[in-house]
PDB file of N, CA and C in Angstrom:
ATOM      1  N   UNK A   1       0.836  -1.185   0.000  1.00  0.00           N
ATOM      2  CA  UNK A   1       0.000   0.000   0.000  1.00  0.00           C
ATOM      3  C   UNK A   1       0.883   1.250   0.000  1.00  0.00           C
ATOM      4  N   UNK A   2       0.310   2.631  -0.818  1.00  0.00           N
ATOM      5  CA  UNK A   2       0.727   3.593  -0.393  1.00  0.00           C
ATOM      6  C   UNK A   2       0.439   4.606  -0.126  1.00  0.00           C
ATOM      7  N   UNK A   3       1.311   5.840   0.491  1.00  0.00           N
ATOM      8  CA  UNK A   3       0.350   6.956   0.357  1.00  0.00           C
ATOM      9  C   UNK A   3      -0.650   7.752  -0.725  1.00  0.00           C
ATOM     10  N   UNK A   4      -1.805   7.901  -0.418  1.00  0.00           N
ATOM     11  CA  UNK A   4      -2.863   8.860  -1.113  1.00  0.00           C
ATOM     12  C   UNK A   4      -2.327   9.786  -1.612  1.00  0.00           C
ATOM     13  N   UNK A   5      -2.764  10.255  -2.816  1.00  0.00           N
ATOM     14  CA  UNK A   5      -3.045  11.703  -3.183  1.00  0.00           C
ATOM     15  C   UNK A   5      -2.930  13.135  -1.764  1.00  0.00           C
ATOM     16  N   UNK A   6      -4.355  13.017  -1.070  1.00  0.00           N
ATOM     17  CA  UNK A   6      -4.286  13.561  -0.072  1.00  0.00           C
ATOM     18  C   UNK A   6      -3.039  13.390   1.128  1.00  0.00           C
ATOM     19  N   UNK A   7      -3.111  12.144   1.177  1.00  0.00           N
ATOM     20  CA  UNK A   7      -1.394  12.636   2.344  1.00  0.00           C
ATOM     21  C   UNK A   7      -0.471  12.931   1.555  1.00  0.00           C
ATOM     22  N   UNK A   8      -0.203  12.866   0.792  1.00  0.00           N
ATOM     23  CA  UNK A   8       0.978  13.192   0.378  1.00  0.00           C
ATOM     24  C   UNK A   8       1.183  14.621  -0.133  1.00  0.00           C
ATOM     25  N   UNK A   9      -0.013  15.783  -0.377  1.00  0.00           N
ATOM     26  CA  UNK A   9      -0.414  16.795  -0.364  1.00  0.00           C
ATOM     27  C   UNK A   9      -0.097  17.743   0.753  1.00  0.00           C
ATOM     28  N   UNK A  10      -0.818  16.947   1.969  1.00  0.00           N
ATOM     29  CA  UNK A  10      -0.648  17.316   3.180  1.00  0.00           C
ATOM     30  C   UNK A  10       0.757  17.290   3.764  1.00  0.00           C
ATOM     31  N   UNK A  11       1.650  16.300   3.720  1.00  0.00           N
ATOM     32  CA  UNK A  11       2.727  16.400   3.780  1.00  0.00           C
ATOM     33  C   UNK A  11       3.978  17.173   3.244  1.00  0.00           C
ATOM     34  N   UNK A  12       3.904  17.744   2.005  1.00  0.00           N
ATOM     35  CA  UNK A  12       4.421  18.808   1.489  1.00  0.00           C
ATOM     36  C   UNK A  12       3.821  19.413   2.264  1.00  0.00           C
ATOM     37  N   UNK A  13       2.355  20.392   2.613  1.00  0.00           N
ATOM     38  CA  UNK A  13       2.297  21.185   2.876  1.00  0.00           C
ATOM     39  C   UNK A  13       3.036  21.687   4.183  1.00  0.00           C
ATOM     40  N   UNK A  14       2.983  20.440   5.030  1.00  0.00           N
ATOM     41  CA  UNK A  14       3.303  20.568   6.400  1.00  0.00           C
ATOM     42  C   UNK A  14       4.962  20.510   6.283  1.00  0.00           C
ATOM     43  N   UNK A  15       5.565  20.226   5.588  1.00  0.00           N
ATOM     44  CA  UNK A  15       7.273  19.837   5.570  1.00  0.00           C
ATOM     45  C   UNK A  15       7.707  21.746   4.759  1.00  0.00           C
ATOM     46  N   UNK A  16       6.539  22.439   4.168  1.00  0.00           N
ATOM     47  CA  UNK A  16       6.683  23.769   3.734  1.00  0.00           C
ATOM     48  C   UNK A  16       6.977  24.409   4.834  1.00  0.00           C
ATOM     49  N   UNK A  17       5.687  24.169   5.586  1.00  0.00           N
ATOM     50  CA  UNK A  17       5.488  25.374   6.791  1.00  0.00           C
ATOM     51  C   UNK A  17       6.613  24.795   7.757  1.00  0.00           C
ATOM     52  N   UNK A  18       6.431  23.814   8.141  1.00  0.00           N
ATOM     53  CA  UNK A  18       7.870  23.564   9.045  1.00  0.00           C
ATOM     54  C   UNK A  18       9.420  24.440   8.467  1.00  0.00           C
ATOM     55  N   UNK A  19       9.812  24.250   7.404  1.00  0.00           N
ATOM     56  CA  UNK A  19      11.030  24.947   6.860  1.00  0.00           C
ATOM     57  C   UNK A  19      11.029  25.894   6.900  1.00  0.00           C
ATOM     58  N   UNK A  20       9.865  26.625   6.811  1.00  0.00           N
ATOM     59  CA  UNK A  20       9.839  28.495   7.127  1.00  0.00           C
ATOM     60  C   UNK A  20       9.784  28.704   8.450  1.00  0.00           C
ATOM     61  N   UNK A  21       9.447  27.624   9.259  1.00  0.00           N
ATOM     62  CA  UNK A  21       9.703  28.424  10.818  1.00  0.00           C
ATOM     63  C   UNK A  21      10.764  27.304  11.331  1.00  0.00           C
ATOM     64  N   UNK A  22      11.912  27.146  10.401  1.00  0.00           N
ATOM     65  CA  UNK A  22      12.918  26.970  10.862  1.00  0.00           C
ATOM     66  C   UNK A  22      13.041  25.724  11.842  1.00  0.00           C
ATOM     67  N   UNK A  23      11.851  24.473  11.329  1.00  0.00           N
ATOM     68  CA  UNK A  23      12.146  23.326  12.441  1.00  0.00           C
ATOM     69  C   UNK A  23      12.310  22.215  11.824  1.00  0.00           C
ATOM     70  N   UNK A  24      13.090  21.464  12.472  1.00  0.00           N
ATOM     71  CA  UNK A  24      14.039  20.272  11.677  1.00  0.00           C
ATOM     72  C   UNK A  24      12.935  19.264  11.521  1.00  0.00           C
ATOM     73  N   UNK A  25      12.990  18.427  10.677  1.00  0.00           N
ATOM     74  CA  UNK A  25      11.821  17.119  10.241  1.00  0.00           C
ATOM     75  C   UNK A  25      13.046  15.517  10.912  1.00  0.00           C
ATOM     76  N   UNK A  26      12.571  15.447  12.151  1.00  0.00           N
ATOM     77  CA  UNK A  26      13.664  14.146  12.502  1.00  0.00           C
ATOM     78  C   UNK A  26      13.470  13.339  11.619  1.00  0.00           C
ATOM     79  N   UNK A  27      12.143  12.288  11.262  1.00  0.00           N
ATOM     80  CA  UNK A  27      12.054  11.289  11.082  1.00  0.00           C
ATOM     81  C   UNK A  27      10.516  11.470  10.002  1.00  0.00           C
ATOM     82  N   UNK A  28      10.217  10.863   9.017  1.00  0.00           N
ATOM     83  CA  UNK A  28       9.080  10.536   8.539  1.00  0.00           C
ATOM     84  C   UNK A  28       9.052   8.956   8.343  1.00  0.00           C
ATOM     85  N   UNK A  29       7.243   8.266   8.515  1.00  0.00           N
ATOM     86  CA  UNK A  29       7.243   6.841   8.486  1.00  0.00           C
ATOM     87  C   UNK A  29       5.989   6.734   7.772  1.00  0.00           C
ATOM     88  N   UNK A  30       5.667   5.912   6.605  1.00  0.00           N
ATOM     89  CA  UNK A  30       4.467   5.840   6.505  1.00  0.00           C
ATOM     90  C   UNK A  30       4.097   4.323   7.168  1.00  0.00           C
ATOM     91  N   UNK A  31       3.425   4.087   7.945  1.00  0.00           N
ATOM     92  CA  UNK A  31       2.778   3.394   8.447  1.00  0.00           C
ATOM     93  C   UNK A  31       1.902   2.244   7.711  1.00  0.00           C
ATOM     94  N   UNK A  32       2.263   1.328   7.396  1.00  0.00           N
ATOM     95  CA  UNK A  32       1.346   0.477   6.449  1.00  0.00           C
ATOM     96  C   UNK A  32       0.487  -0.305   7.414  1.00  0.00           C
ATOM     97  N   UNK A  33       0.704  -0.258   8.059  1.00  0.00           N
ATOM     98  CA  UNK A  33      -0.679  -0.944   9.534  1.00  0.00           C
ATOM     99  C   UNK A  33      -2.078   0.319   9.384  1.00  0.00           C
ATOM    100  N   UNK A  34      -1.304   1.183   9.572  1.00  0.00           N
ATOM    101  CA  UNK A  34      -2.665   2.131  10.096  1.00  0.00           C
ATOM    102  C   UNK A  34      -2.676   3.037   8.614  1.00  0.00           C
ATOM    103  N   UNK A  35      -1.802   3.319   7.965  1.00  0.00           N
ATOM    104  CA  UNK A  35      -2.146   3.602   6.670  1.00  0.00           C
ATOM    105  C   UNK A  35      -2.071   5.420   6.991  1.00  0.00           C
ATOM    106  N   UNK A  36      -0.881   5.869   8.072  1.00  0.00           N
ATOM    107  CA  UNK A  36      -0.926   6.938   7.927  1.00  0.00           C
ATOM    108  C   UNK A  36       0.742   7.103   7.314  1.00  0.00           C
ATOM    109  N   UNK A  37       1.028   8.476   8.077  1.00  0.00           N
ATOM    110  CA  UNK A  37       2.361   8.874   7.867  1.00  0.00           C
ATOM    111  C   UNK A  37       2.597   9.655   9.283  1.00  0.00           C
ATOM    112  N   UNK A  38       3.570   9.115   9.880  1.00  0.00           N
ATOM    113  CA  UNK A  38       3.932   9.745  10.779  1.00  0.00           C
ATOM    114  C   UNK A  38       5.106  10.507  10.559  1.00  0.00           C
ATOM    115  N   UNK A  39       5.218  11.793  11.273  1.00  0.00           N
ATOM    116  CA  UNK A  39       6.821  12.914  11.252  1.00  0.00           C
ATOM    117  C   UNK A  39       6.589  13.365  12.307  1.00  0.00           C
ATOM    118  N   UNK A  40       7.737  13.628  12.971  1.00  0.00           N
ATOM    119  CA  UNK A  40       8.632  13.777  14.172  1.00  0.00           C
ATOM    120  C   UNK A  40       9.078  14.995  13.922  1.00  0.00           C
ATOM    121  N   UNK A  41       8.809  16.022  14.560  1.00  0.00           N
ATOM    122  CA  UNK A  41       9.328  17.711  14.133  1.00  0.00           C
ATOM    123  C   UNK A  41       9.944  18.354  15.427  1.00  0.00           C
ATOM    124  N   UNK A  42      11.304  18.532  14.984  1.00  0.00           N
ATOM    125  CA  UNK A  42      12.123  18.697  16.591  1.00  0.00           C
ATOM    126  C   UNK A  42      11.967  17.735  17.246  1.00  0.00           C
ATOM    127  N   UNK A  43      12.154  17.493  18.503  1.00  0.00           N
ATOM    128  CA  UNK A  43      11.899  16.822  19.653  1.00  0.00           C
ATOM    129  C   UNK A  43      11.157  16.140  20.180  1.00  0.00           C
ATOM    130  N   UNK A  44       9.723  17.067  19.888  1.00  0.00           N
ATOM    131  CA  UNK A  44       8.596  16.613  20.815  1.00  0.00           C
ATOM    132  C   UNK A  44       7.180  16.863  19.761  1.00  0.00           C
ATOM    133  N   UNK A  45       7.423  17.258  18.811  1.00  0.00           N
ATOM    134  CA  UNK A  45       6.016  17.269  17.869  1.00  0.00           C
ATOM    135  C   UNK A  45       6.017  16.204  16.946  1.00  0.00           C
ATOM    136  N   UNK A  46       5.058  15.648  17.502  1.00  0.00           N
ATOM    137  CA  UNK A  46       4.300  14.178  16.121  1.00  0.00           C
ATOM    138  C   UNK A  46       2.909  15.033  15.677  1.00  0.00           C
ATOM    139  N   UNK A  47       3.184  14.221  14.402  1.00  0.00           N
ATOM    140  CA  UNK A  47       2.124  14.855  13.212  1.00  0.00           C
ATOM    141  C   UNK A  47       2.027  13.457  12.648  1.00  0.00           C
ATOM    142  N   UNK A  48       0.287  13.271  12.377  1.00  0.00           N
ATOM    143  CA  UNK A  48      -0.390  11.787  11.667  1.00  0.00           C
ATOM    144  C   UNK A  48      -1.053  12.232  10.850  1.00  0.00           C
ATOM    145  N   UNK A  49      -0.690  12.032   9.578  1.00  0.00           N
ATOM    146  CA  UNK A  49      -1.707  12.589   8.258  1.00  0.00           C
ATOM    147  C   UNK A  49      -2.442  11.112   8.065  1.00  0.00           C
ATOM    148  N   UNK A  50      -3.494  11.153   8.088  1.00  0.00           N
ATOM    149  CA  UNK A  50      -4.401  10.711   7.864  1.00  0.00           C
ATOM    150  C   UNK A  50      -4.636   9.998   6.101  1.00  0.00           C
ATOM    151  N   UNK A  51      -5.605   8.997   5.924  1.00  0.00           N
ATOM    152  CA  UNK A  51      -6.267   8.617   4.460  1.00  0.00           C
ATOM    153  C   UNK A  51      -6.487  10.132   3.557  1.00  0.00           C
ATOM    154  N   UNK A  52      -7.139  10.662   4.162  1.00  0.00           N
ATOM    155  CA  UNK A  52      -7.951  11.859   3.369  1.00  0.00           C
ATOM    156  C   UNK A  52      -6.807  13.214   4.003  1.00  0.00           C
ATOM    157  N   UNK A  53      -5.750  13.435   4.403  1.00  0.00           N
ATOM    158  CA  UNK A  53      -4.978  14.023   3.979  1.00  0.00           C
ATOM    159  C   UNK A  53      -5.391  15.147   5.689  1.00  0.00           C
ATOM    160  N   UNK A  54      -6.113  14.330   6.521  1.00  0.00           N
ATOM    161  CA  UNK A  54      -6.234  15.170   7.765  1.00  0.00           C
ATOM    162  C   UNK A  54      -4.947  14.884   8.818  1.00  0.00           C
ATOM    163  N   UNK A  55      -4.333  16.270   9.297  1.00  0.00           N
ATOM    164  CA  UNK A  55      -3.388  16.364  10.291  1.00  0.00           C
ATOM    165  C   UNK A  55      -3.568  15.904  11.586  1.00  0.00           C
ATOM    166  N   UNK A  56      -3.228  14.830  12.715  1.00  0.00           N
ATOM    167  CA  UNK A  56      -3.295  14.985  14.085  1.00  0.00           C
ATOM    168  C   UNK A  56      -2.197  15.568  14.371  1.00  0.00           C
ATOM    169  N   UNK A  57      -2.014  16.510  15.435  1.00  0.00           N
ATOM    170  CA  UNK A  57      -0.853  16.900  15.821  1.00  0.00           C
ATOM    171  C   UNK A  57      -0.850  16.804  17.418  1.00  0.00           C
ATOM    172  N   UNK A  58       0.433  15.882  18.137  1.00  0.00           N
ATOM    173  CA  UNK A  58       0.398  15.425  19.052  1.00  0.00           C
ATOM    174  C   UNK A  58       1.666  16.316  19.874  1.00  0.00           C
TER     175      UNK A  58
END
């Protein structure tokens, strides 16, 4: 399986805005269990894009 249209949309968008405020992307995973994408931003921010291209931010 892979990522959607929509995550993968979402993910540029979010790897944009991260680079303009200057914060490092540790790690990206797409998840083939749950069918998301997880990224690791700095330290302590997780971000789960979703099927349809929706952000959790943890």
């Amino acid at each position: 399986m892979e990522p959607t249209v929509e995550q993968m949309r979402s993910f540029y968008g979010l790897c944009v805005r991260m680079s303009n405020l200057l914060q490092t992307i540790e790690l990206t995973r797409y998840d083939t269990r749950t069918q998301r994408i997880v990224v690791l931003i700095g330290e302590t921010i997780q971000v789960e894009i979703l099927t349809n291209g929706e952000q959790i931010i943890q």
